[in-house]
Each structure stands twice: as structure tokens, then as C-alpha cells.
PDB file of N, CA and C in Angstrom:
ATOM      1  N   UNK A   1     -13.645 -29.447  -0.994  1.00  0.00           N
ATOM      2  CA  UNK A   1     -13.115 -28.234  -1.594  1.00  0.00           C
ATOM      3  C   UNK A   1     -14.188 -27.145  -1.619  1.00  0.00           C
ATOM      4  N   UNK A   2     -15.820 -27.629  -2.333  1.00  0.00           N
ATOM      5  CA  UNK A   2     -16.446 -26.514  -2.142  1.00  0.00           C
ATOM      6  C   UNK A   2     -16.812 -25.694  -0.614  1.00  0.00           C
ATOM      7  N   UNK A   3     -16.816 -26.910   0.469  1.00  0.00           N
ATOM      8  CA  UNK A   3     -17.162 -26.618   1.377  1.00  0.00           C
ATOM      9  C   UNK A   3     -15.863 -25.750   2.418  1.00  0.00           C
ATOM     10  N   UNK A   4     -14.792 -25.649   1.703  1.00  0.00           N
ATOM     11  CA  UNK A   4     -13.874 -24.934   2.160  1.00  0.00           C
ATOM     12  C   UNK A   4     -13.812 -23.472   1.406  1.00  0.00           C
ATOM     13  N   UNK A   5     -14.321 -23.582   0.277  1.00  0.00           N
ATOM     14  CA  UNK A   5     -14.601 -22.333  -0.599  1.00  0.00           C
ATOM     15  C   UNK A   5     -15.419 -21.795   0.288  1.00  0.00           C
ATOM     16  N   UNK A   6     -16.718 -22.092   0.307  1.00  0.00           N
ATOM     17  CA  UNK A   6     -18.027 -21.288   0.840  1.00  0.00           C
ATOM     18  C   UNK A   6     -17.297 -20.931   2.167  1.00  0.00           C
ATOM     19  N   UNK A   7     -16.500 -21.473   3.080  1.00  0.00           N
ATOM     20  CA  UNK A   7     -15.960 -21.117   4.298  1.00  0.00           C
ATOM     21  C   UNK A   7     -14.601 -19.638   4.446  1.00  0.00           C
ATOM     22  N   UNK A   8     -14.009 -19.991   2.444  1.00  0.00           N
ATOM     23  CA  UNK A   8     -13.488 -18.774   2.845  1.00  0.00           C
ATOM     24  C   UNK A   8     -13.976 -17.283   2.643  1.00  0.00           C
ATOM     25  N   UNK A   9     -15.018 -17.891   1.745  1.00  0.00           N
ATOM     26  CA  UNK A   9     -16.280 -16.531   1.003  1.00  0.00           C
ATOM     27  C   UNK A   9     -16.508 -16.065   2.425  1.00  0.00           C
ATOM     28  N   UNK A  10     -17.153 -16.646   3.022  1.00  0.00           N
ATOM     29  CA  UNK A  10     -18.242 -16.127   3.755  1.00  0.00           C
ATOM     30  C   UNK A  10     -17.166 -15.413   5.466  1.00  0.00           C
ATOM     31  N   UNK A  11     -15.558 -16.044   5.580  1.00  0.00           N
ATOM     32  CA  UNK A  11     -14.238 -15.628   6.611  1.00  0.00           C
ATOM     33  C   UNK A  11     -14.217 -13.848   5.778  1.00  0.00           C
ATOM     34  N   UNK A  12     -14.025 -14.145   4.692  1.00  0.00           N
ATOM     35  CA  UNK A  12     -13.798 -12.453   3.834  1.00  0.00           C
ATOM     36  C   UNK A  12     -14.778 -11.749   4.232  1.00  0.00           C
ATOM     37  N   UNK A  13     -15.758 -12.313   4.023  1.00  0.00           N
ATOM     38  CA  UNK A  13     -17.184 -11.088   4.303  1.00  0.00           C
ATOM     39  C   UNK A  13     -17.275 -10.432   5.780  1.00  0.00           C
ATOM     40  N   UNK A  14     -16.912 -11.648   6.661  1.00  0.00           N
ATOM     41  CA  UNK A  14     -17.021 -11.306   8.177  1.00  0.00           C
ATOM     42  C   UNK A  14     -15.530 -10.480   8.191  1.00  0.00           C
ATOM     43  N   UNK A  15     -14.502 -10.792   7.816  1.00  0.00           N
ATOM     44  CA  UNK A  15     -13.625 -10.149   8.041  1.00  0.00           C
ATOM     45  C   UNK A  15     -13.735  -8.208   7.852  1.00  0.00           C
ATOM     46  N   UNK A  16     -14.226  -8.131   6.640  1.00  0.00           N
ATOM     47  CA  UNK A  16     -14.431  -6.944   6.576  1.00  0.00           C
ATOM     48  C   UNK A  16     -15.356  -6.183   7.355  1.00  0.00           C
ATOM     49  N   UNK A  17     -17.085  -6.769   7.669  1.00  0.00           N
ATOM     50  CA  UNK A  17     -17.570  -6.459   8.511  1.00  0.00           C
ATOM     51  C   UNK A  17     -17.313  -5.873   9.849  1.00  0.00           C
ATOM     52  N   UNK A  18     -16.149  -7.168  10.549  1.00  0.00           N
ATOM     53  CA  UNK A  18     -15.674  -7.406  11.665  1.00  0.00           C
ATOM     54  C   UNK A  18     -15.316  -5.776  12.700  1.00  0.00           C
ATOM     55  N   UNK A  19     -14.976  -5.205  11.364  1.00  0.00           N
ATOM     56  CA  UNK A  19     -14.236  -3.424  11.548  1.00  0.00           C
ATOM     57  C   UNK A  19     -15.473  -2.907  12.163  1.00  0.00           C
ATOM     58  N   UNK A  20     -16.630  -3.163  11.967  1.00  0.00           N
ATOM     59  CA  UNK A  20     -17.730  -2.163  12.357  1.00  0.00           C
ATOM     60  C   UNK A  20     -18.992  -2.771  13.103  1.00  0.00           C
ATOM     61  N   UNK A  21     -19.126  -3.725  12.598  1.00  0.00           N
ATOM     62  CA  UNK A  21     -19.901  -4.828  12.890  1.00  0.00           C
ATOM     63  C   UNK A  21     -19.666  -5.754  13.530  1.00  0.00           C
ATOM     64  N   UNK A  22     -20.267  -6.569  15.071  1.00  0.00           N
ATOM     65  CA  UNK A  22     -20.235  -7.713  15.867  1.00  0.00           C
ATOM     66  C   UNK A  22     -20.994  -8.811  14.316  1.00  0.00           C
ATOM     67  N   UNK A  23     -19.919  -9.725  14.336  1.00  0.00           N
ATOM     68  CA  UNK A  23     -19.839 -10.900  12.860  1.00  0.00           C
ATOM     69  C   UNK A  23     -20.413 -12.260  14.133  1.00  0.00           C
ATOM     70  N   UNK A  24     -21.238 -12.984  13.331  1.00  0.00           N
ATOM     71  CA  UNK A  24     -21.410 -13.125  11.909  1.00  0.00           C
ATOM     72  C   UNK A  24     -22.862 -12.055  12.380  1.00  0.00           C
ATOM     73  N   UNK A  25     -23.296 -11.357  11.568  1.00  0.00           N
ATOM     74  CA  UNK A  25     -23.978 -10.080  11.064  1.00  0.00           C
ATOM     75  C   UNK A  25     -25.608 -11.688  11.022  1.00  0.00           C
ATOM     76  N   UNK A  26     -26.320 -11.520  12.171  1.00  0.00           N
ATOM     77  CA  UNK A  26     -27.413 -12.082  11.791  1.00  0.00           C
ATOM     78  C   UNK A  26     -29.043 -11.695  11.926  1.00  0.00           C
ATOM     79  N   UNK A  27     -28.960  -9.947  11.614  1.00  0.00           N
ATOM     80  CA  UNK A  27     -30.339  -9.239  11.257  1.00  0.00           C
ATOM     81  C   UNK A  27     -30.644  -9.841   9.939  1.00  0.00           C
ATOM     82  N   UNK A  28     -32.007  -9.820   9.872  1.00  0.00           N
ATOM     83  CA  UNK A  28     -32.547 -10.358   8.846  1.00  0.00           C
ATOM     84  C   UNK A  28     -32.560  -9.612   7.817  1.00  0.00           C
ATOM     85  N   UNK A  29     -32.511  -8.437   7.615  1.00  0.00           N
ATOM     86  CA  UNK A  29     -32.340  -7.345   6.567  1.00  0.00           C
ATOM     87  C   UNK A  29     -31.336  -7.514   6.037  1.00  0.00           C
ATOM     88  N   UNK A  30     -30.449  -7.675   6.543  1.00  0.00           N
ATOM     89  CA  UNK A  30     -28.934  -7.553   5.801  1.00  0.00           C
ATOM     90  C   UNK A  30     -28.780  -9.000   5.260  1.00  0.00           C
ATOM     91  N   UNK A  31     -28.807 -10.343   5.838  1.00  0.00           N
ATOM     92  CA  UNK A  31     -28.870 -11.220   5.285  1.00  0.00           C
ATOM     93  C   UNK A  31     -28.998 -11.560   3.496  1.00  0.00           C
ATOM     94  N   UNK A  32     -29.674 -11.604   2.995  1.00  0.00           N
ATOM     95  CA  UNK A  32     -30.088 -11.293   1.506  1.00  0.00           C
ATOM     96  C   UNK A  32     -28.377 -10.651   1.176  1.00  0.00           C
ATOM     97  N   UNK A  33     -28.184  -9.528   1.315  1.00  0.00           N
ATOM     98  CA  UNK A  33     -27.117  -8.759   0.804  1.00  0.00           C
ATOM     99  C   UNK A  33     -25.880  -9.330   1.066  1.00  0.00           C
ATOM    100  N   UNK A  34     -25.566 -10.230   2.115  1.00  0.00           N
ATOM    101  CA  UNK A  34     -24.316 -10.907   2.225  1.00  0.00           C
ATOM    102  C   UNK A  34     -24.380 -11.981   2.002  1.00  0.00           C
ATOM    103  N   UNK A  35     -25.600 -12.715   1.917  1.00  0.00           N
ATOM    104  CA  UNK A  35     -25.358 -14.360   1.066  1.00  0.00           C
ATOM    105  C   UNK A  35     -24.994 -13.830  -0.519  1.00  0.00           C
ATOM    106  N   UNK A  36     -25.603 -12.660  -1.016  1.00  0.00           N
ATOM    107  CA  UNK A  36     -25.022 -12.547  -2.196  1.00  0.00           C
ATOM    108  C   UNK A  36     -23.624 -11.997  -2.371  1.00  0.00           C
ATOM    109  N   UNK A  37     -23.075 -11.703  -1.596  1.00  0.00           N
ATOM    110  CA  UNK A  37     -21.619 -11.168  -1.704  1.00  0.00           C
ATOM    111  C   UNK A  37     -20.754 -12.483  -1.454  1.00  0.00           C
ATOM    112  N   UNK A  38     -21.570 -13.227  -0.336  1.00  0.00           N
ATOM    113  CA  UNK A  38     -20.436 -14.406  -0.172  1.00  0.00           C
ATOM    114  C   UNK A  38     -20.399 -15.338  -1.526  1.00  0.00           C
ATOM    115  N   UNK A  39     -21.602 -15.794  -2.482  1.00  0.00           N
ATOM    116  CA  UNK A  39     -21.637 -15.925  -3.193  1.00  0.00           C
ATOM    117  C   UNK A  39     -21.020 -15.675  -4.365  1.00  0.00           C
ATOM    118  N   UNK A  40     -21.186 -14.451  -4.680  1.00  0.00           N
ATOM    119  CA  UNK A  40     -20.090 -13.696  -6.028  1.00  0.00           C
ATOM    120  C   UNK A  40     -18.501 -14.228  -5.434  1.00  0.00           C
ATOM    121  N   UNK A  41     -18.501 -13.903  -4.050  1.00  0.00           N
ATOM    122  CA  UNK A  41     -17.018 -14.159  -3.681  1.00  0.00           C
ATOM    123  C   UNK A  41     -16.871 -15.658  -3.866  1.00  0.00           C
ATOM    124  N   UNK A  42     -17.259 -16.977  -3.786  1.00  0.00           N
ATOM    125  CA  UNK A  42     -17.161 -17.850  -4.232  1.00  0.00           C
ATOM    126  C   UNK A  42     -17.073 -18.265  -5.564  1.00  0.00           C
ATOM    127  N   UNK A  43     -18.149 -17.668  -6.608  1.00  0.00           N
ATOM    128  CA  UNK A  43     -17.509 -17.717  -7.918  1.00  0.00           C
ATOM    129  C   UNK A  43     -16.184 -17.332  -8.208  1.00  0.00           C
ATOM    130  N   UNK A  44     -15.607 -16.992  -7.944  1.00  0.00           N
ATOM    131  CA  UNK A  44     -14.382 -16.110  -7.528  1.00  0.00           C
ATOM    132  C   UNK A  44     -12.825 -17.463  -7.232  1.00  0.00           C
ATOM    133  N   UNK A  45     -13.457 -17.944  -6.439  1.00  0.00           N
ATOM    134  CA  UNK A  45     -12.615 -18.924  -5.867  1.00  0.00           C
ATOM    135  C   UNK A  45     -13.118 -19.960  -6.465  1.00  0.00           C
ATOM    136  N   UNK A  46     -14.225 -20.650  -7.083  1.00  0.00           N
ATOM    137  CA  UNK A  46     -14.513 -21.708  -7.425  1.00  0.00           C
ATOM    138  C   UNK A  46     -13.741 -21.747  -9.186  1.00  0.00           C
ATOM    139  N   UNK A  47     -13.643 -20.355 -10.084  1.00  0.00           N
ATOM    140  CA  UNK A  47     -13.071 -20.576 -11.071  1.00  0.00           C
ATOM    141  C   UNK A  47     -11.592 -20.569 -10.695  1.00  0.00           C
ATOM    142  N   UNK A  48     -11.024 -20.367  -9.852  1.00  0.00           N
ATOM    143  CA  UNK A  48      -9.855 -20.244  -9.323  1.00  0.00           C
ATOM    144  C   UNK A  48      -8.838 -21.293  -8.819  1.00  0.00           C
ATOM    145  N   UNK A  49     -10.020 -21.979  -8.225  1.00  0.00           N
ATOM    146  CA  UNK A  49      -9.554 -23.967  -8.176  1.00  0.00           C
ATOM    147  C   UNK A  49      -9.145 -24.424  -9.409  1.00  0.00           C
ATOM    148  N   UNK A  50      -9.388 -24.266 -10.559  1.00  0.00           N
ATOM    149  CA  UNK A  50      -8.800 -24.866 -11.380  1.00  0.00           C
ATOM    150  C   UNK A  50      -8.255 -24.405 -12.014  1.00  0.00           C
ATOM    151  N   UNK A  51      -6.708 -25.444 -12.149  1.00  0.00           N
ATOM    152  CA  UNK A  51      -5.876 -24.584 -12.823  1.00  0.00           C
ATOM    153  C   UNK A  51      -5.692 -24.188 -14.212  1.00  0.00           C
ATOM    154  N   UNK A  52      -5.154 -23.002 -15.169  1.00  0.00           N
ATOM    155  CA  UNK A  52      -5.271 -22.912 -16.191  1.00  0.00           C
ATOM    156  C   UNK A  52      -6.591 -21.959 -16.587  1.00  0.00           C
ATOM    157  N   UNK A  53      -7.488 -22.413 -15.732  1.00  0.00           N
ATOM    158  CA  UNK A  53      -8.900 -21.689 -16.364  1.00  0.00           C
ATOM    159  C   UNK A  53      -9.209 -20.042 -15.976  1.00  0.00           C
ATOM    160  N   UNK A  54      -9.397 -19.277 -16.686  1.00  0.00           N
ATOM    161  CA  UNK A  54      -9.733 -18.197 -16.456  1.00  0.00           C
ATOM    162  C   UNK A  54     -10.645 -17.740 -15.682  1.00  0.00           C
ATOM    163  N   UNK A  55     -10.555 -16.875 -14.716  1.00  0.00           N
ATOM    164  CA  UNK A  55     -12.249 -16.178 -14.327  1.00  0.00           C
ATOM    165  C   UNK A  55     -12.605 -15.721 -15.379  1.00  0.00           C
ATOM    166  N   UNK A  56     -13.781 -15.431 -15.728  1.00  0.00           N
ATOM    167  CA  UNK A  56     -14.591 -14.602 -16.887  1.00  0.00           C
ATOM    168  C   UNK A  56     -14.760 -12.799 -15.951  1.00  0.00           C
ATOM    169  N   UNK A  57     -14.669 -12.405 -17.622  1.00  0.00           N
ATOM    170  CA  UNK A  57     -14.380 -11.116 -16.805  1.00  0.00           C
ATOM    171  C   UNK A  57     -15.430 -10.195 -15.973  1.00  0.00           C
ATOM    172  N   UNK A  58     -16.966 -10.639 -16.421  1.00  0.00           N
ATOM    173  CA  UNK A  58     -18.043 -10.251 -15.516  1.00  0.00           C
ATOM    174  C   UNK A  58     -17.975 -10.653 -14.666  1.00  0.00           C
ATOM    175  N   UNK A  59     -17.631 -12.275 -13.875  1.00  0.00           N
ATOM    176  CA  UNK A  59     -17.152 -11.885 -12.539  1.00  0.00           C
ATOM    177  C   UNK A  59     -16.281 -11.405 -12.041  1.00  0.00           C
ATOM    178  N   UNK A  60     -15.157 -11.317 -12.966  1.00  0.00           N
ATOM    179  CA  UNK A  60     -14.206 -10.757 -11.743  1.00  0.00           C
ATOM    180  C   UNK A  60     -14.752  -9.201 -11.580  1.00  0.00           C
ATOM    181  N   UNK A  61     -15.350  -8.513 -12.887  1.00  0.00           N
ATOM    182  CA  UNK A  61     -15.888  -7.646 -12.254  1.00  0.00           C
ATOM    183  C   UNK A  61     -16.568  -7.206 -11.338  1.00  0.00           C
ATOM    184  N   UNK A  62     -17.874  -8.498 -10.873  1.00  0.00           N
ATOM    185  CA  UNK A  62     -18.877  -7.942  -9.708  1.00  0.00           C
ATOM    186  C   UNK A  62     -18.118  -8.499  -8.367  1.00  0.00           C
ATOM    187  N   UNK A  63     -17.036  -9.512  -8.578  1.00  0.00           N
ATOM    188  CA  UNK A  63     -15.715  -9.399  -7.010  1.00  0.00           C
ATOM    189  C   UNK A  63     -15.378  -8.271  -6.981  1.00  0.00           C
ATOM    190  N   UNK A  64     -14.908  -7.615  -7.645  1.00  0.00           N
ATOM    191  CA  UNK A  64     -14.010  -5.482  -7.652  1.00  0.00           C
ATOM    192  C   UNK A  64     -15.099  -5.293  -7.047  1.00  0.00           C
ATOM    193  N   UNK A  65     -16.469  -5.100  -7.656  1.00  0.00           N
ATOM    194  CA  UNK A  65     -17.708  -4.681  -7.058  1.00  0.00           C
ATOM    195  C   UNK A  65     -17.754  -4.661  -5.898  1.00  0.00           C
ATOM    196  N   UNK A  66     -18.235  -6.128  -5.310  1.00  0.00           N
ATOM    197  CA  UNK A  66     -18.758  -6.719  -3.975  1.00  0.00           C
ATOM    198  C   UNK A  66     -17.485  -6.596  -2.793  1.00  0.00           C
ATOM    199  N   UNK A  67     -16.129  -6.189  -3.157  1.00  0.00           N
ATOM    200  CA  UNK A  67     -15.263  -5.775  -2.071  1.00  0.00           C
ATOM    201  C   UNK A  67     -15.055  -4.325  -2.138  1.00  0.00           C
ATOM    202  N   UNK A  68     -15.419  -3.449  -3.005  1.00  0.00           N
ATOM    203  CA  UNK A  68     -15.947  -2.166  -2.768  1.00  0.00           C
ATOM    204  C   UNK A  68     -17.036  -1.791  -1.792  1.00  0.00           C
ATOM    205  N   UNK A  69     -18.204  -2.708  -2.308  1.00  0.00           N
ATOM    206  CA  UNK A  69     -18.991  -2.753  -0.848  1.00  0.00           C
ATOM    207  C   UNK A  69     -18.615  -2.761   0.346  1.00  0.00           C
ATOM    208  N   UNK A  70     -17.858  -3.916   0.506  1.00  0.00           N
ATOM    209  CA  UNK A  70     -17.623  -4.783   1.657  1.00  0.00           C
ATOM    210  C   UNK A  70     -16.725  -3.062   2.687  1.00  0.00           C
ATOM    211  N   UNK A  71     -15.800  -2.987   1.406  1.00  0.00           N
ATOM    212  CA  UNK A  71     -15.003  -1.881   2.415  1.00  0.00           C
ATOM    213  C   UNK A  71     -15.810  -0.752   2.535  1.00  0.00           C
ATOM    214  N   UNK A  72     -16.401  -0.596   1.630  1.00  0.00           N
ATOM    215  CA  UNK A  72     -17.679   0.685   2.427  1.00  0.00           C
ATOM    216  C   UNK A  72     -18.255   0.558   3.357  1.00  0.00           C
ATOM    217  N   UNK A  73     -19.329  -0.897   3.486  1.00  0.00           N
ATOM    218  CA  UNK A  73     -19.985  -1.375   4.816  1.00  0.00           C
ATOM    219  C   UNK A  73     -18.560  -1.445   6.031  1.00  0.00           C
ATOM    220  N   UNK A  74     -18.009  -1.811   5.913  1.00  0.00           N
ATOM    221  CA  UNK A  74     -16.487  -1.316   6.765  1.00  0.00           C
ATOM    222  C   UNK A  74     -16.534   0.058   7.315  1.00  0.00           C
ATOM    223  N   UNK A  75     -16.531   0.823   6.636  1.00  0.00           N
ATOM    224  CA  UNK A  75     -16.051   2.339   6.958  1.00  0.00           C
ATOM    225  C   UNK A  75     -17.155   3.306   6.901  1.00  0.00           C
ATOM    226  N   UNK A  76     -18.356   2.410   7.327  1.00  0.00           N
ATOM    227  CA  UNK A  76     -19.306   2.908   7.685  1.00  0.00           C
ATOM    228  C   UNK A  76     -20.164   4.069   6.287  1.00  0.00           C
ATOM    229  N   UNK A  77     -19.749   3.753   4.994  1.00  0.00           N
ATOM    230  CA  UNK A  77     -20.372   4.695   4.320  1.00  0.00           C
ATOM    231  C   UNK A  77     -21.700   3.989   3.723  1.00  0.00           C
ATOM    232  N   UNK A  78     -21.892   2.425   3.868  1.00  0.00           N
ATOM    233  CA  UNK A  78     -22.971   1.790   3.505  1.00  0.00           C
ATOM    234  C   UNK A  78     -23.186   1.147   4.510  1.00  0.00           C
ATOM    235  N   UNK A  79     -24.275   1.334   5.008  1.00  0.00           N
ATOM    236  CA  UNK A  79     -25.560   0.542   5.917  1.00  0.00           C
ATOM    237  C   UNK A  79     -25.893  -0.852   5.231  1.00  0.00           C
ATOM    238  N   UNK A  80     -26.160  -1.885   6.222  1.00  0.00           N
ATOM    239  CA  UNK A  80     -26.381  -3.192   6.283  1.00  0.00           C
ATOM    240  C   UNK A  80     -28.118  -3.303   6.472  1.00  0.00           C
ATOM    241  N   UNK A  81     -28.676  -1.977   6.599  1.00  0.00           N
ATOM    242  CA  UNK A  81     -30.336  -2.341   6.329  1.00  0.00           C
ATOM    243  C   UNK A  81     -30.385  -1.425   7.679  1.00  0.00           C
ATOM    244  N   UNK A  82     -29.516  -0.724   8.584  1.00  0.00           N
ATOM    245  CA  UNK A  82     -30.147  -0.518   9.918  1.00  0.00           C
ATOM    246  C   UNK A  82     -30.428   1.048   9.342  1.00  0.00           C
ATOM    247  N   UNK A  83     -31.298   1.883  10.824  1.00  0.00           N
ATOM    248  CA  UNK A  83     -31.061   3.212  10.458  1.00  0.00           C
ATOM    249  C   UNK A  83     -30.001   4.498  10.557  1.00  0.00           C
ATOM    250  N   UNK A  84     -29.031   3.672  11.629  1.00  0.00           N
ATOM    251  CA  UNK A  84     -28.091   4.513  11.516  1.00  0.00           C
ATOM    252  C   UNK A  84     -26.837   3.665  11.263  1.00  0.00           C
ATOM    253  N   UNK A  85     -25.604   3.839  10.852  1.00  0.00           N
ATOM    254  CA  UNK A  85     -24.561   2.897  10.861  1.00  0.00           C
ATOM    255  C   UNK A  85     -24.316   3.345  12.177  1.00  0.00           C
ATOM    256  N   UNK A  86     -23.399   2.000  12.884  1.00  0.00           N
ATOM    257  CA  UNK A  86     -22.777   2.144  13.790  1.00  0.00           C
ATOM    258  C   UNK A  86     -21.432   3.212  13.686  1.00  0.00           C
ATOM    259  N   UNK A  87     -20.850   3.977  14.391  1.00  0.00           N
ATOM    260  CA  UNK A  87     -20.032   5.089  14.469  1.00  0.00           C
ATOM    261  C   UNK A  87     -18.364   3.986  14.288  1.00  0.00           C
ATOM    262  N   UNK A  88     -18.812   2.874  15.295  1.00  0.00           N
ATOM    263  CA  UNK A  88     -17.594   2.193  15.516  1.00  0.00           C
ATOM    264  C   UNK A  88     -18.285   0.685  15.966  1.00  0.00           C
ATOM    265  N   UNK A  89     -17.345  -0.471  16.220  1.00  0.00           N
ATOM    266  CA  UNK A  89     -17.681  -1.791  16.496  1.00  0.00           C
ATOM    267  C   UNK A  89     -17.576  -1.729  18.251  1.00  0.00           C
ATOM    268  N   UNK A  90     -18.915  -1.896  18.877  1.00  0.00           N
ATOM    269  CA  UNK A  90     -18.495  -1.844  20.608  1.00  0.00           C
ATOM    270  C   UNK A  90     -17.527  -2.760  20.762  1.00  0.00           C
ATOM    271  N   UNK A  91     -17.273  -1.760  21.591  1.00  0.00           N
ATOM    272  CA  UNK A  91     -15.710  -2.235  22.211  1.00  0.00           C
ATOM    273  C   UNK A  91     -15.976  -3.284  22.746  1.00  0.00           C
ATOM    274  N   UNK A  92     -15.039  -4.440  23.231  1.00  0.00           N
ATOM    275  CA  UNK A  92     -15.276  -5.589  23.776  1.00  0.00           C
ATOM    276  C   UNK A  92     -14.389  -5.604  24.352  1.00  0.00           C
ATOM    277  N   UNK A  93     -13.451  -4.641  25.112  1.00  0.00           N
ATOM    278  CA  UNK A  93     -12.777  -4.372  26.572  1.00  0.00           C
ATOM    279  C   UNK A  93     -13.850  -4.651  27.132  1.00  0.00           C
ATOM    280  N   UNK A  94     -15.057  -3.535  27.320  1.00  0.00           N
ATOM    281  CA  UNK A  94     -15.713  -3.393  28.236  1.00  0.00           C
ATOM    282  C   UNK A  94     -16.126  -4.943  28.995  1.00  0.00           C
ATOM    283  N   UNK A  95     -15.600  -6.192  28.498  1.00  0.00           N
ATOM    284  CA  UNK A  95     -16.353  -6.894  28.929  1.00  0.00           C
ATOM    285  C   UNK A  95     -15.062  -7.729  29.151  1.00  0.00           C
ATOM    286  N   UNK A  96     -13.776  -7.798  29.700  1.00  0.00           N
ATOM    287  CA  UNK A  96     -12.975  -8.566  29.215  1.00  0.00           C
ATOM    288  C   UNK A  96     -12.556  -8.453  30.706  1.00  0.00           C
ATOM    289  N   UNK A  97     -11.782  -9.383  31.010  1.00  0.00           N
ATOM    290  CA  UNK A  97     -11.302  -9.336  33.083  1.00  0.00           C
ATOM    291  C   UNK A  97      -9.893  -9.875  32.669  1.00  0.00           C
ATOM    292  N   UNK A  98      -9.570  -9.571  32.822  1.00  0.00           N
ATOM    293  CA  UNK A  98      -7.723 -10.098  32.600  1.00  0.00           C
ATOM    294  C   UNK A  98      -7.144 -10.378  34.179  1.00  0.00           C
ATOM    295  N   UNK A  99      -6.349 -11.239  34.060  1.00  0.00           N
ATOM    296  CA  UNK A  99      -5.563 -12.011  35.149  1.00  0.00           C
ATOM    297  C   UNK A  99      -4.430 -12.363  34.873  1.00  0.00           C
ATOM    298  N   UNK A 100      -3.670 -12.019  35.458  1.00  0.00           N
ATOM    299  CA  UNK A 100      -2.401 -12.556  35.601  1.00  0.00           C
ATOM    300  C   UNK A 100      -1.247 -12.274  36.786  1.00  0.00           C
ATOM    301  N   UNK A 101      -0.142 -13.108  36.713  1.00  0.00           N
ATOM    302  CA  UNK A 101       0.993 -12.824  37.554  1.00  0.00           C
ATOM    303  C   UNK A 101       0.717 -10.984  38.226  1.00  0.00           C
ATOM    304  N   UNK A 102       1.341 -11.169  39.242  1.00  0.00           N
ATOM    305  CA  UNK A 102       2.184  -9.529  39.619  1.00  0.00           C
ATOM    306  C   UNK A 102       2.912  -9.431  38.937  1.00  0.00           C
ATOM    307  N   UNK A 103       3.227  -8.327  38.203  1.00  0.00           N
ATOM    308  CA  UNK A 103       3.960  -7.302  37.974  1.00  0.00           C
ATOM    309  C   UNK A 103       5.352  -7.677  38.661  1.00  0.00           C
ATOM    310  N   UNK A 104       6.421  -7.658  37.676  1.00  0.00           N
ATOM    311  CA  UNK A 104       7.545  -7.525  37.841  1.00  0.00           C
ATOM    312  C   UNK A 104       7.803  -6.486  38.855  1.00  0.00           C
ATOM    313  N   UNK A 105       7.893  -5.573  37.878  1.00  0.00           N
ATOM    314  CA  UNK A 105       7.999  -4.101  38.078  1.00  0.00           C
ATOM    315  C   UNK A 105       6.842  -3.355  38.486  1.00  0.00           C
ATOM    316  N   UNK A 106       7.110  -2.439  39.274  1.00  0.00           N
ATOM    317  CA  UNK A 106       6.325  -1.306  39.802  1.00  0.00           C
ATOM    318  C   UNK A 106       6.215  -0.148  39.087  1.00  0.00           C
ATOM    319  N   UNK A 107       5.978   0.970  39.565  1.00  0.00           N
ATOM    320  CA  UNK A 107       6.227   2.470  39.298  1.00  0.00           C
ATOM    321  C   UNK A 107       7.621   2.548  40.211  1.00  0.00           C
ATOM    322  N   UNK A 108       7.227   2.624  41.193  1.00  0.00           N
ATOM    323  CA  UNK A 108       8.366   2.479  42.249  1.00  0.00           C
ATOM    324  C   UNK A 108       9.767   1.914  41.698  1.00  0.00           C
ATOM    325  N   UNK A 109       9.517   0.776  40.857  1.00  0.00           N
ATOM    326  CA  UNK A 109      11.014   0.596  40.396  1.00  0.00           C
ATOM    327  C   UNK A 109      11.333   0.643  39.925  1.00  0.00           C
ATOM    328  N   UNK A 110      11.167   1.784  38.943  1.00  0.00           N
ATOM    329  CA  UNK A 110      11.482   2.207  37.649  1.00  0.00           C
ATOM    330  C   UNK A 110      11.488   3.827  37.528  1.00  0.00           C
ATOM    331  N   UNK A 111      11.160   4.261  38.981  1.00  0.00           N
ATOM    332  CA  UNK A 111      11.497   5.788  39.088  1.00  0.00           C
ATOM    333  C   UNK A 111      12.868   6.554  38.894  1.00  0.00           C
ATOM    334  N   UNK A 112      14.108   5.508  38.502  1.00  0.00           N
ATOM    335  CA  UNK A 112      15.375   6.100  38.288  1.00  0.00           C
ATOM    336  C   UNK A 112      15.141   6.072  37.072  1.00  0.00           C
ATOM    337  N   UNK A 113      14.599   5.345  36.010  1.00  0.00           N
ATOM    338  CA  UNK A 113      14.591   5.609  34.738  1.00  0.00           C
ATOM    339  C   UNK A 113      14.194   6.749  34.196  1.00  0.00           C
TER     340      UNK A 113
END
């Protein structure tokens, strides 16, 4: 169970990243700052496993917190330690070769449409 917790802490963190950032994010600067987010995000889920029991409300506060971050480092208004944020996540067309069947259809056969 914990080891499925820490797996979904740390799926959330990359997920949000993912928008701007090539995940899993492994500069050493930033490190520090997302073991602690995956962290808080696990307290999160670890009071959550059991049923009946409450989160306490300082964490659920620093979760509101740490996914405020998360969507900032997202949308590029907080830096991960570099000097510039990235504008956008490189594209990964550029690297992609696709194959498949011919084409049904043409241009050609679809010029009455």
C-alpha cells in the first residue's frame, strides 16, 4: 500500500510537470523541491487510507499549497532551479516516424466533396 502511495505522489508530481517539463525532472537543483512535494502529497494519501480518519488540517493545507506550486511550475510561472523556464515542453513530434497502411482516400477522391 505504501509503496503504491509513494507511486501515486510522485505519477501527480510528474503529471503536472509533464505540461512543461520532459518527467521524471532529474536536475539536481530541483530534486530537493519535488521529493518534498511528493512527500506532502503522500501524507495526503497515507491519512486517506484509512477509513474514518481525518486529514489534519495543516496538511491538507500544505497539499492546497504544494498543487498550487505544482500548477505554477506547469504554467511556467515558477522555475524548477533553471535560469529561464522553458516557454513550452519540446515537442516530441520532432522525433516520432509514423507508419502505416496507404491511405484509403486521396485528395483526388474526395475532390467532389
Amino acid at each position: 500500500v505504501v509503496d503504491a502511495d509513494i507511486a501515486a505522489a510522485e505519477a501527480e508530481v510528474d503529471g503536472h510537470l509533464a505540461q512543461r517539463y520532459a518527467v521524471p525532472v532529474t536536475a539536481a537543483g530541483a530534486l530537493p523541491l519535488l521529493k518534498h512535494w511528493a512527500l506532502t502529497l503522500l501524507e495526503d494519501l497515507a491519512y486517506g487510507a484509512i477509513p474514518g480518519r481525518e486529514v489534519p488540517k495543516h496538511i491538507t493545507a500544505r497539499v492546497e499549497a504544494v498543487r498550487k506550486q505544482l500548477a505554477s511550475a506547469a504554467e511556467g510561472k515558477l522555475s524548477l532551479g533553471a535560469a529561464t523556464v522553458p516557454d513550452e515542453r519540446p515537442a516530441a513530434a520532432e522525433n516520432l516516424l509514423v507508419d502505416g497502411a496507404a491511405p484509403e482516400f486521396q485528395r483526388s477522391d474526395l475532390e467532389a466533396w
